[in-house]
C-alpha atoms as a PDB file:
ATOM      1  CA  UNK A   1      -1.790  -5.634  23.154  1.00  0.00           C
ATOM      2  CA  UNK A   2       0.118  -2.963  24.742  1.00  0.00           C
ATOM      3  CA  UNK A   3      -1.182   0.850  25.134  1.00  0.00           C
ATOM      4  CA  UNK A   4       1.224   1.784  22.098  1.00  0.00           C
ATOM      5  CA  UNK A   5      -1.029  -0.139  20.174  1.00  0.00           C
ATOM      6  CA  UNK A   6      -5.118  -0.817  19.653  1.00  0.00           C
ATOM      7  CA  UNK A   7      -6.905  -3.450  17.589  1.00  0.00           C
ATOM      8  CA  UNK A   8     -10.468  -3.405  16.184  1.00  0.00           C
ATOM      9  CA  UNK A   9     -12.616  -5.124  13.723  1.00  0.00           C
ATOM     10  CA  UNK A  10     -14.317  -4.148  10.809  1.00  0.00           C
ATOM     11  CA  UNK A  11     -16.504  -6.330   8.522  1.00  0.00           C
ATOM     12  CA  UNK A  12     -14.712  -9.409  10.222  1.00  0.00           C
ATOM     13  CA  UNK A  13     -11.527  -7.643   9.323  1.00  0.00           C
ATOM     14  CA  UNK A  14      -8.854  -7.490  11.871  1.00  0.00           C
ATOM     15  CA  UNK A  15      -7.481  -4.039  11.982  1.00  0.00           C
ATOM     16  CA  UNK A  16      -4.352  -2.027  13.837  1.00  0.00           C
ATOM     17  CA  UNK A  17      -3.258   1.146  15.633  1.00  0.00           C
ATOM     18  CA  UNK A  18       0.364   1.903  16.634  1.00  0.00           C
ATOM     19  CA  UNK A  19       0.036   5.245  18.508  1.00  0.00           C
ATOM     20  CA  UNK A  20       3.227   7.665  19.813  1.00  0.00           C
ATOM     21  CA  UNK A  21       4.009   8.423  22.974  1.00  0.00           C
ATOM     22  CA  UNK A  22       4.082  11.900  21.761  1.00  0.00           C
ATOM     23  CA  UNK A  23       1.484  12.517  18.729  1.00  0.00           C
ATOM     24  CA  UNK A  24       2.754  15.071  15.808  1.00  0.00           C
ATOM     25  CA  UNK A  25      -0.609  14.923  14.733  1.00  0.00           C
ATOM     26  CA  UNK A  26       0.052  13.069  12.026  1.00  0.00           C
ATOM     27  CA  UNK A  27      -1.177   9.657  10.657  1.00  0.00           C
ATOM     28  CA  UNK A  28       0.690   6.899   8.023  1.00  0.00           C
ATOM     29  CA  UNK A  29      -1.839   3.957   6.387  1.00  0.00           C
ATOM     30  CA  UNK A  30      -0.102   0.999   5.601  1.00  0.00           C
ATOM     31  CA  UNK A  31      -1.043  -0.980   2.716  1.00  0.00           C
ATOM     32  CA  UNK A  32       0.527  -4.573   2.376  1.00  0.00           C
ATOM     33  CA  UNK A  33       1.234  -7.293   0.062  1.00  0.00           C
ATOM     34  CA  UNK A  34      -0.464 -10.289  -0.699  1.00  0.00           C
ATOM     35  CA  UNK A  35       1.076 -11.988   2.629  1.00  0.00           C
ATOM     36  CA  UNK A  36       0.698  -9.372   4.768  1.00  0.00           C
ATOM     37  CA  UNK A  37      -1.698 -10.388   7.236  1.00  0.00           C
ATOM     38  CA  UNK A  38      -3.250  -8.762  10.509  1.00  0.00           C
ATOM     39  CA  UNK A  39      -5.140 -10.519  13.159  1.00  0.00           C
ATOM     40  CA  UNK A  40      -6.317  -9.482  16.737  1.00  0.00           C
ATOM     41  CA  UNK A  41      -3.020 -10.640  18.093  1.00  0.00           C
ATOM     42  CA  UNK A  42      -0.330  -9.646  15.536  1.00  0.00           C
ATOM     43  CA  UNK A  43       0.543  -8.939  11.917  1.00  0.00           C
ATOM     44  CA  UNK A  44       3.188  -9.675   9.720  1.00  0.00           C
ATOM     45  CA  UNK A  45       4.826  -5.799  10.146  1.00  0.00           C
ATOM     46  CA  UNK A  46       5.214  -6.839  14.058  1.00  0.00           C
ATOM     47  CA  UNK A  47       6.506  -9.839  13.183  1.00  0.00           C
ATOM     48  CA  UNK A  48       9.675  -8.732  10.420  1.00  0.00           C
ATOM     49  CA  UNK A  49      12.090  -7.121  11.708  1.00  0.00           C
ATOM     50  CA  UNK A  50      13.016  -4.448   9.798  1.00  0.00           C
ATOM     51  CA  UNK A  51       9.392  -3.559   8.888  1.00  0.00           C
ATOM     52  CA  UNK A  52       8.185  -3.288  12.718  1.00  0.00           C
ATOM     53  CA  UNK A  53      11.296  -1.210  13.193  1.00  0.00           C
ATOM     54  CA  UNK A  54      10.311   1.178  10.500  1.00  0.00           C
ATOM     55  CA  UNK A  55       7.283   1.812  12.750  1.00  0.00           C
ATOM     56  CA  UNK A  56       8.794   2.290  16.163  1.00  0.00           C
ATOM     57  CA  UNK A  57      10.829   5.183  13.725  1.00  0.00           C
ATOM     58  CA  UNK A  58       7.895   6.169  12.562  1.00  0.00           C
ATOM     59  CA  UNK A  59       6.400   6.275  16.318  1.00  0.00           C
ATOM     60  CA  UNK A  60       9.182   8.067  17.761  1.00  0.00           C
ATOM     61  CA  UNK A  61       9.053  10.592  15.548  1.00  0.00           C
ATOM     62  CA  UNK A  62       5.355  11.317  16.350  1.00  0.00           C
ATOM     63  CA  UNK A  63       3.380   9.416  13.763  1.00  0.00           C
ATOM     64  CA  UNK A  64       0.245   7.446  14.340  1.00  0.00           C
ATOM     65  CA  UNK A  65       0.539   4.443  12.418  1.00  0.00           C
ATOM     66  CA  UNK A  66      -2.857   1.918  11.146  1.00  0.00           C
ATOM     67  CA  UNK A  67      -3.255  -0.905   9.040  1.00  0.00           C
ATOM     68  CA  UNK A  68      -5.676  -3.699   7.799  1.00  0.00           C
ATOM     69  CA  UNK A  69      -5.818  -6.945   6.980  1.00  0.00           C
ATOM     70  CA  UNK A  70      -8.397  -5.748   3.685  1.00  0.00           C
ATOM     71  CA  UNK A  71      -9.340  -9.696   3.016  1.00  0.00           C
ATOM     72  CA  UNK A  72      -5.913 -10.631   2.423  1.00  0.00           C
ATOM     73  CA  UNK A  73      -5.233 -11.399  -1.549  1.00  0.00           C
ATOM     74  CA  UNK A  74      -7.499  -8.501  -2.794  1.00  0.00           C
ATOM     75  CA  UNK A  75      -5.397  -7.387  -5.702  1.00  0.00           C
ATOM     76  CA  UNK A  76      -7.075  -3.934  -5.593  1.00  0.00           C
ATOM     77  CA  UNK A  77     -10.502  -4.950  -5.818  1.00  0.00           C
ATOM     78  CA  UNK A  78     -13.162  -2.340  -4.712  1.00  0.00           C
ATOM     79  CA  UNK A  79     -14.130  -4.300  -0.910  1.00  0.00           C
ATOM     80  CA  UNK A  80     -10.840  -3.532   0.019  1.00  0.00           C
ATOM     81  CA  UNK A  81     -10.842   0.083  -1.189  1.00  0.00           C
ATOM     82  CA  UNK A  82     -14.616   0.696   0.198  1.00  0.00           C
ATOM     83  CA  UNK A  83     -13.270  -1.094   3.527  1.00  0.00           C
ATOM     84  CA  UNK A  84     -10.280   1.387   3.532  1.00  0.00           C
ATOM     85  CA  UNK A  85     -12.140   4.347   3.497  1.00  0.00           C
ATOM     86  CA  UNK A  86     -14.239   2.680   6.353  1.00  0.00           C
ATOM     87  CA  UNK A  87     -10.921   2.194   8.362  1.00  0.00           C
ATOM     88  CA  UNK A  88      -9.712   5.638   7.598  1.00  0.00           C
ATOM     89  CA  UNK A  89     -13.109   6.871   8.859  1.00  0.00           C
ATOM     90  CA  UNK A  90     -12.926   5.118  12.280  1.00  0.00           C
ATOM     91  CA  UNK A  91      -8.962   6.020  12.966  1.00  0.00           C
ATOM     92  CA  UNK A  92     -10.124   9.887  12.561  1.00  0.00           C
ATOM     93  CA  UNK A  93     -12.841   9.349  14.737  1.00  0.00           C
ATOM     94  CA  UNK A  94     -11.162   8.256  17.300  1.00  0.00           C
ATOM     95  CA  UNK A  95      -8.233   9.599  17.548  1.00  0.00           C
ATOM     96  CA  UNK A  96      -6.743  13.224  17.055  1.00  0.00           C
ATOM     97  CA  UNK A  97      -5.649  13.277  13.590  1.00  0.00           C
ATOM     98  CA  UNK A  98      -4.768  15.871  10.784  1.00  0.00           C
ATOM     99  CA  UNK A  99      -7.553  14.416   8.117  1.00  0.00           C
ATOM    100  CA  UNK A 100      -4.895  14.417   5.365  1.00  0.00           C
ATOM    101  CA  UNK A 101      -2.969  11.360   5.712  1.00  0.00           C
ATOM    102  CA  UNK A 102       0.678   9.598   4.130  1.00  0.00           C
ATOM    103  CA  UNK A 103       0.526   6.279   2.834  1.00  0.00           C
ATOM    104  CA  UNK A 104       2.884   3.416   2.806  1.00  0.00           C
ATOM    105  CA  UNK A 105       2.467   0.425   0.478  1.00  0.00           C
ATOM    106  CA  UNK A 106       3.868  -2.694  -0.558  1.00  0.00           C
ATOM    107  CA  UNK A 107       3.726  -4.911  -3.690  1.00  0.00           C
ATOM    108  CA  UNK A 108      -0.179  -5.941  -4.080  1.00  0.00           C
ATOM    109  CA  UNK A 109      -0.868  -3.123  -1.507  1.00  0.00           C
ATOM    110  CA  UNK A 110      -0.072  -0.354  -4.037  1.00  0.00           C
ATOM    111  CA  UNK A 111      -3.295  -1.703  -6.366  1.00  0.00           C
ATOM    112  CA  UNK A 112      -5.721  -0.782  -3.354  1.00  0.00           C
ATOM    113  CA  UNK A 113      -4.016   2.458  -2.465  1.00  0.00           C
ATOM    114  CA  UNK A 114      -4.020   3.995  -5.564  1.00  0.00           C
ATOM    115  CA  UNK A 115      -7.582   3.164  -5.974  1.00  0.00           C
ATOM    116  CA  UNK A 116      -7.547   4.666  -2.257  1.00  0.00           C
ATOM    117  CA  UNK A 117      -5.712   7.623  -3.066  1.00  0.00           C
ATOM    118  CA  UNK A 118      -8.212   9.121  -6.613  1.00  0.00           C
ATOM    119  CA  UNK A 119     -10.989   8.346  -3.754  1.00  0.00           C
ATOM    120  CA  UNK A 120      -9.663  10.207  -0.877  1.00  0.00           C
ATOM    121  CA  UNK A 121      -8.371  13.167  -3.443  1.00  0.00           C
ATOM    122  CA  UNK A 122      -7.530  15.930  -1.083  1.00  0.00           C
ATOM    123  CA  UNK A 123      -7.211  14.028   1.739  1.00  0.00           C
ATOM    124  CA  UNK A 124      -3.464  12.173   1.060  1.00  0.00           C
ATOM    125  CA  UNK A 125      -0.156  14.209   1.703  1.00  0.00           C
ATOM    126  CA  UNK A 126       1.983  11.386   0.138  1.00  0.00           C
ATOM    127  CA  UNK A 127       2.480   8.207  -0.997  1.00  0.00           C
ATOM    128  CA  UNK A 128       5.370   5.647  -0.788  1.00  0.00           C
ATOM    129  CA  UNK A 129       5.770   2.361  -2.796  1.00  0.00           C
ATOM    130  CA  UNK A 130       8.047  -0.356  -1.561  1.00  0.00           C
ATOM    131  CA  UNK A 131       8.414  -3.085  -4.714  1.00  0.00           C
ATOM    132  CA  UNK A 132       4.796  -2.312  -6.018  1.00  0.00           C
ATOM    133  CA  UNK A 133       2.273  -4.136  -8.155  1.00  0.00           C
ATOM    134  CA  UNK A 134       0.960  -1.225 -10.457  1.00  0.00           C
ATOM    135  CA  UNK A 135      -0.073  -3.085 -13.371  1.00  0.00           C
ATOM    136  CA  UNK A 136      -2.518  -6.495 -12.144  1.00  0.00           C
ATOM    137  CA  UNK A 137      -2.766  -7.178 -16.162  1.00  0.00           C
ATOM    138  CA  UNK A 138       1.246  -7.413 -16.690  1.00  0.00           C
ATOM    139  CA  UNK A 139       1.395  -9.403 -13.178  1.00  0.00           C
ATOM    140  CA  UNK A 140      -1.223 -11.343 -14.624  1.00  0.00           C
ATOM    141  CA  UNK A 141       0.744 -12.452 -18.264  1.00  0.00           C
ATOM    142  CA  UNK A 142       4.032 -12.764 -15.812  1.00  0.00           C
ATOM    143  CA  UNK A 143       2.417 -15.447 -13.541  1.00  0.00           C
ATOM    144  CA  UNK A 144       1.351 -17.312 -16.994  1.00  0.00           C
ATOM    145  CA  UNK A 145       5.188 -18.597 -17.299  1.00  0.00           C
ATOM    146  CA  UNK A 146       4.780 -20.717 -14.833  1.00  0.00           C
ATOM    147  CA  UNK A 147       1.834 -23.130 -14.596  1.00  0.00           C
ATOM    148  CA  UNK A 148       1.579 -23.569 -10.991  1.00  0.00           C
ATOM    149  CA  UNK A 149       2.117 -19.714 -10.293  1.00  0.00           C
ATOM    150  CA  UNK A 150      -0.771 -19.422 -13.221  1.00  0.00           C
ATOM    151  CA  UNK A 151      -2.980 -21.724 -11.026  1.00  0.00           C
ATOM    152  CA  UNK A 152      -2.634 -19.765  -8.499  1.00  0.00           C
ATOM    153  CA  UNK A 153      -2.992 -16.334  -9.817  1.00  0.00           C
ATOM    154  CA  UNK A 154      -6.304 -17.095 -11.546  1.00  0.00           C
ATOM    155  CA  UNK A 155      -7.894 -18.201  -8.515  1.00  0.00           C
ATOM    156  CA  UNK A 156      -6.824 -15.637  -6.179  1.00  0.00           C
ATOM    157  CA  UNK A 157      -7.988 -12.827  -9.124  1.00  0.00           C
ATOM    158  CA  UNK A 158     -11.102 -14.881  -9.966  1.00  0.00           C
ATOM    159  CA  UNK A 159     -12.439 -14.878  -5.650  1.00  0.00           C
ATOM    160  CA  UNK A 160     -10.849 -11.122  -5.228  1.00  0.00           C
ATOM    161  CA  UNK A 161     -13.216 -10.035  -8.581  1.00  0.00           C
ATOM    162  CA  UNK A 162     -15.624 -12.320  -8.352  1.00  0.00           C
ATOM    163  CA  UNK A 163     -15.494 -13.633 -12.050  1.00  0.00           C
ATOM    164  CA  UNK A 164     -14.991 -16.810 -13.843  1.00  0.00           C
ATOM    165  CA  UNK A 165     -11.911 -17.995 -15.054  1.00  0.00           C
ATOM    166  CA  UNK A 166     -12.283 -17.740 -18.918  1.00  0.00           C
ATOM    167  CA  UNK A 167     -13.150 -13.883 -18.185  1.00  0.00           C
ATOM    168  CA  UNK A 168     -10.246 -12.715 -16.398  1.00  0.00           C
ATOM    169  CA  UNK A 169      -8.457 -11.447 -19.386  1.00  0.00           C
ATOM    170  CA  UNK A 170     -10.553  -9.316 -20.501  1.00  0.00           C
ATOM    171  CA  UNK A 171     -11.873  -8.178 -16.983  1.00  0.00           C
ATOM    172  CA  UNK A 172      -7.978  -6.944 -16.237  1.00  0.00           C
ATOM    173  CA  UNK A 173      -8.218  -5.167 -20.026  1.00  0.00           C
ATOM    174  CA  UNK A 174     -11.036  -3.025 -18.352  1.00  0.00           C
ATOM    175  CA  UNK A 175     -10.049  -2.807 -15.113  1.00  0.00           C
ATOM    176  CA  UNK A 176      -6.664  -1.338 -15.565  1.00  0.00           C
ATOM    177  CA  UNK A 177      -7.977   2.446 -15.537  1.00  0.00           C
ATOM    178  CA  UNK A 178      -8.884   2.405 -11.980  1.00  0.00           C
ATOM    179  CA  UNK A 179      -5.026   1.826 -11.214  1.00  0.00           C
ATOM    180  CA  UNK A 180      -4.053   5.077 -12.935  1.00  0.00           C
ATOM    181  CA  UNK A 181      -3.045   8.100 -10.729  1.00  0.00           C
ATOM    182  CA  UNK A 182      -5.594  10.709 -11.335  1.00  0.00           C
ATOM    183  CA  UNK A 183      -4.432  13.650  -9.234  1.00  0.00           C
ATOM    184  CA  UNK A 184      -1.015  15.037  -8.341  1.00  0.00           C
ATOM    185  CA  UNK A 185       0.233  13.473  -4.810  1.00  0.00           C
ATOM    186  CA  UNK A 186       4.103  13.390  -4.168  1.00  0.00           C
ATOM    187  CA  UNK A 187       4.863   9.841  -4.757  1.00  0.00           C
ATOM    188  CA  UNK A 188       8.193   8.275  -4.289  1.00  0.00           C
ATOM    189  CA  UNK A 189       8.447   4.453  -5.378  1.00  0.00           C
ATOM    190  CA  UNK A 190      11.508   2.260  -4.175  1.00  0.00           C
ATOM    191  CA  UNK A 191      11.906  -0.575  -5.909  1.00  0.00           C
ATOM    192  CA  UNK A 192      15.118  -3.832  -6.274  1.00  0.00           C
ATOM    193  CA  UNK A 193      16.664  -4.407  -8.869  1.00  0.00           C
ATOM    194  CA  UNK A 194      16.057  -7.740  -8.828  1.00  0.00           C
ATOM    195  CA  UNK A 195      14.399 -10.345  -7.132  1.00  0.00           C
ATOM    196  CA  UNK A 196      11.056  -8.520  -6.251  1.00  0.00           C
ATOM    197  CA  UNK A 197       7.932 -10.710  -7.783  1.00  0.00           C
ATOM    198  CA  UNK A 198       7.034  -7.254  -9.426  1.00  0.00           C
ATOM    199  CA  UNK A 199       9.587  -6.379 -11.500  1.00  0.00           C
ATOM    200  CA  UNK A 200      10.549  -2.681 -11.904  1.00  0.00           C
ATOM    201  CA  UNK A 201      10.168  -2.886 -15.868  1.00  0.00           C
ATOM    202  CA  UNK A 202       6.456  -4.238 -15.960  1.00  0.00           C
ATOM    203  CA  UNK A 203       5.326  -2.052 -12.811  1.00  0.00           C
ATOM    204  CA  UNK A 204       7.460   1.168 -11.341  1.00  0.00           C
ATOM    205  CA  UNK A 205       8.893   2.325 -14.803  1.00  0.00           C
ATOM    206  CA  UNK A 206       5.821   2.597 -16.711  1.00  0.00           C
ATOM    207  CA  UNK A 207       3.835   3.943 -13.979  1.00  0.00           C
ATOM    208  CA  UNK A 208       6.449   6.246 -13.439  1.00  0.00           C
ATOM    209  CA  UNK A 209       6.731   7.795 -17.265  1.00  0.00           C
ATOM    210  CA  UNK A 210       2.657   7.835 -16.975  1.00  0.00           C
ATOM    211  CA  UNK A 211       3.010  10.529 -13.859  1.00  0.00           C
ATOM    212  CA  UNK A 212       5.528  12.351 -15.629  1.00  0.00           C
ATOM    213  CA  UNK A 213       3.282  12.758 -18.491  1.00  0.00           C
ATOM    214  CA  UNK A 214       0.926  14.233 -16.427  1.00  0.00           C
ATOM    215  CA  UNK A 215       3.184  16.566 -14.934  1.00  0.00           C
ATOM    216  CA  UNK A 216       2.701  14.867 -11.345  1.00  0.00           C
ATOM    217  CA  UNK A 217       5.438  14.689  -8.666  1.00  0.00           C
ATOM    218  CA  UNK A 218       7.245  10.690  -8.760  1.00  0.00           C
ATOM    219  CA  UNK A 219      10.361  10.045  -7.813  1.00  0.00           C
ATOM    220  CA  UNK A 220      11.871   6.351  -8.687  1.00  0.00           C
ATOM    221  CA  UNK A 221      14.762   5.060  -7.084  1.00  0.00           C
ATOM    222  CA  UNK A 222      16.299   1.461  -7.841  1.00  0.00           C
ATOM    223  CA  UNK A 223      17.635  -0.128  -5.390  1.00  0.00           C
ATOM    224  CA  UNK A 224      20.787  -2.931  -5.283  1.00  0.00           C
ATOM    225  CA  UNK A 225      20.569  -6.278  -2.897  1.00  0.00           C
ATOM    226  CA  UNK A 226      21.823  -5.133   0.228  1.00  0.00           C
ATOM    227  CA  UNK A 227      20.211  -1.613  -0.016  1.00  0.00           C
ATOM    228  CA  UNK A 228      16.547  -1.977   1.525  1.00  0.00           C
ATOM    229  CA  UNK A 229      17.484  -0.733   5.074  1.00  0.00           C
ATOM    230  CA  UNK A 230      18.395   2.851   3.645  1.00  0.00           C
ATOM    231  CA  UNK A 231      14.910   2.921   2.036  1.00  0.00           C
ATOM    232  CA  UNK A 232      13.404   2.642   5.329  1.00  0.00           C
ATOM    233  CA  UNK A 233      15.760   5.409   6.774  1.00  0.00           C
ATOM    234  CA  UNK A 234      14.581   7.704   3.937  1.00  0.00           C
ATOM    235  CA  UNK A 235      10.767   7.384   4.955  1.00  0.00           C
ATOM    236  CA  UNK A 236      10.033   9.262   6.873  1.00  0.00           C
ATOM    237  CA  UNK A 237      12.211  12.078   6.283  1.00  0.00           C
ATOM    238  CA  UNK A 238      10.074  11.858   2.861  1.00  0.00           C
ATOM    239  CA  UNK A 239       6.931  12.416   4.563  1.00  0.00           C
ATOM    240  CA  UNK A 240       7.565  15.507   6.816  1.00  0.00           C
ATOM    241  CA  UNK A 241       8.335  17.129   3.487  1.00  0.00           C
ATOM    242  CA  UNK A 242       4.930  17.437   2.937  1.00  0.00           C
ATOM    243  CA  UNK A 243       3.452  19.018   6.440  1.00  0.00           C
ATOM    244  CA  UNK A 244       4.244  22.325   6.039  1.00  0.00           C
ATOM    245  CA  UNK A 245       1.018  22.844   4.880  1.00  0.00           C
ATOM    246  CA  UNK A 246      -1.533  21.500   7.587  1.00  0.00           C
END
């Protein structure tokens, strides 16, 4: 690895650091999808294009940038939350950091940051969703249209959760309430049209009227095909919004 970026373990965990040449003092935790992985060598934001050049913009503008590979297919589930905060922990420690982090997630990513995010309440500046998974339960009765994609789905939920397979339904009718915004962070959720696994309608919508509700700051912008290169232009212009206030 190069001096722009550091790699650690944590609980057999593979773990990343994309530092600035210059530092703003400021620090963005990525949380990815279901494929998303990170080992000591790589991970799949180096890898994609457009994604590893949203973090050279991010870099050049002065932001630290850290990620992990939080078991892979959590879905949210509270080892990859605990092991979050354990990440978060370490980057601060080591390096010179304003303790009040952004975050950036994608689909299955969002589960575990908004569990992250009522945790670290006071401690988040912002939040952005790229095609999120907010609602496991409605991913859940989606994936049942499709027998192989149900196959699938049970067994990832059923090793994330550590239940049986005849109790995941009314596991995720419990569960749900830990994926519920409980304080007021600025969140602004980009999301296709079509074609994302998570569609809009089941996930960003709903969790969108549910902030509103509350009287929280969420901003929801669809997106057509073609369009996904101006969401990662409006990043992170988004998140020095929210730095006045150190």
């Amino acid at each position: 690895m190069s001096i722009e970026e550091r790699a650690f373990s944590l609980d057999g965990q593979w773990n990343t650091i994309h530092l600035p040449e210059q530092p703003n003092g400021f620090a963005v935790m990525v949380f990815g999808d279901c494929n998303h992985f990170v080992d000591n060598h790589t991970s799949l934001w180096k890898q994609n294009t457009d994604r590893f050049m949203l973090i050279r913009t991010l870099m050049e503008m002065g932001y630290t940038v850290f990620y992990s590979h939080l078991y892979g297919r959590n879905w949210g589930n509270p080892e990859a939350v605990n092991l979050a905060r354990r990440v978060y922990r370490y980057v601060l420690k080591y390096e010179i950091l304003n303790p009040k982090i952004h975050i950036l997630a994608e689909g299955m990513g969002a589960l575990t940051a908004l569990d992250f995010i009522n945790d670290m309440e006071g401690y988040i500046r912002s939040a952005i969703f790229i095609n999120p998974c907010l609602d496991l339960k409605g991913h859940f009765q989606q994936e049942k249209q499709n027998k192989l994609f149900l196959k699938r789905i049970r067994k990832e939920i059923s090793q994330a959760y550590g239940i049986k397979n005849e109790q995941i339904d009314g596991f995720l009718d419990n569960e749900m309430s830990r994926f519920t915004l409980k304080s007021n962070v600025p969140i602004k959720i980009f999301h296709d049209a079509a074609g994302s696994v998570y569609p809009f309608k089941v996930h960003s919508r709903p969790f969108e009227s549910s902030c509103l509700e509350k009287g929280f700051s969420v901003s929801l912008t669809i997106q057509m095909p073609g369009k996904s290169a101006e969401r990662y232009t409006a990043i992170p212009y988004f998140f020095s919004r929210f730095e006045t206030i150190l």
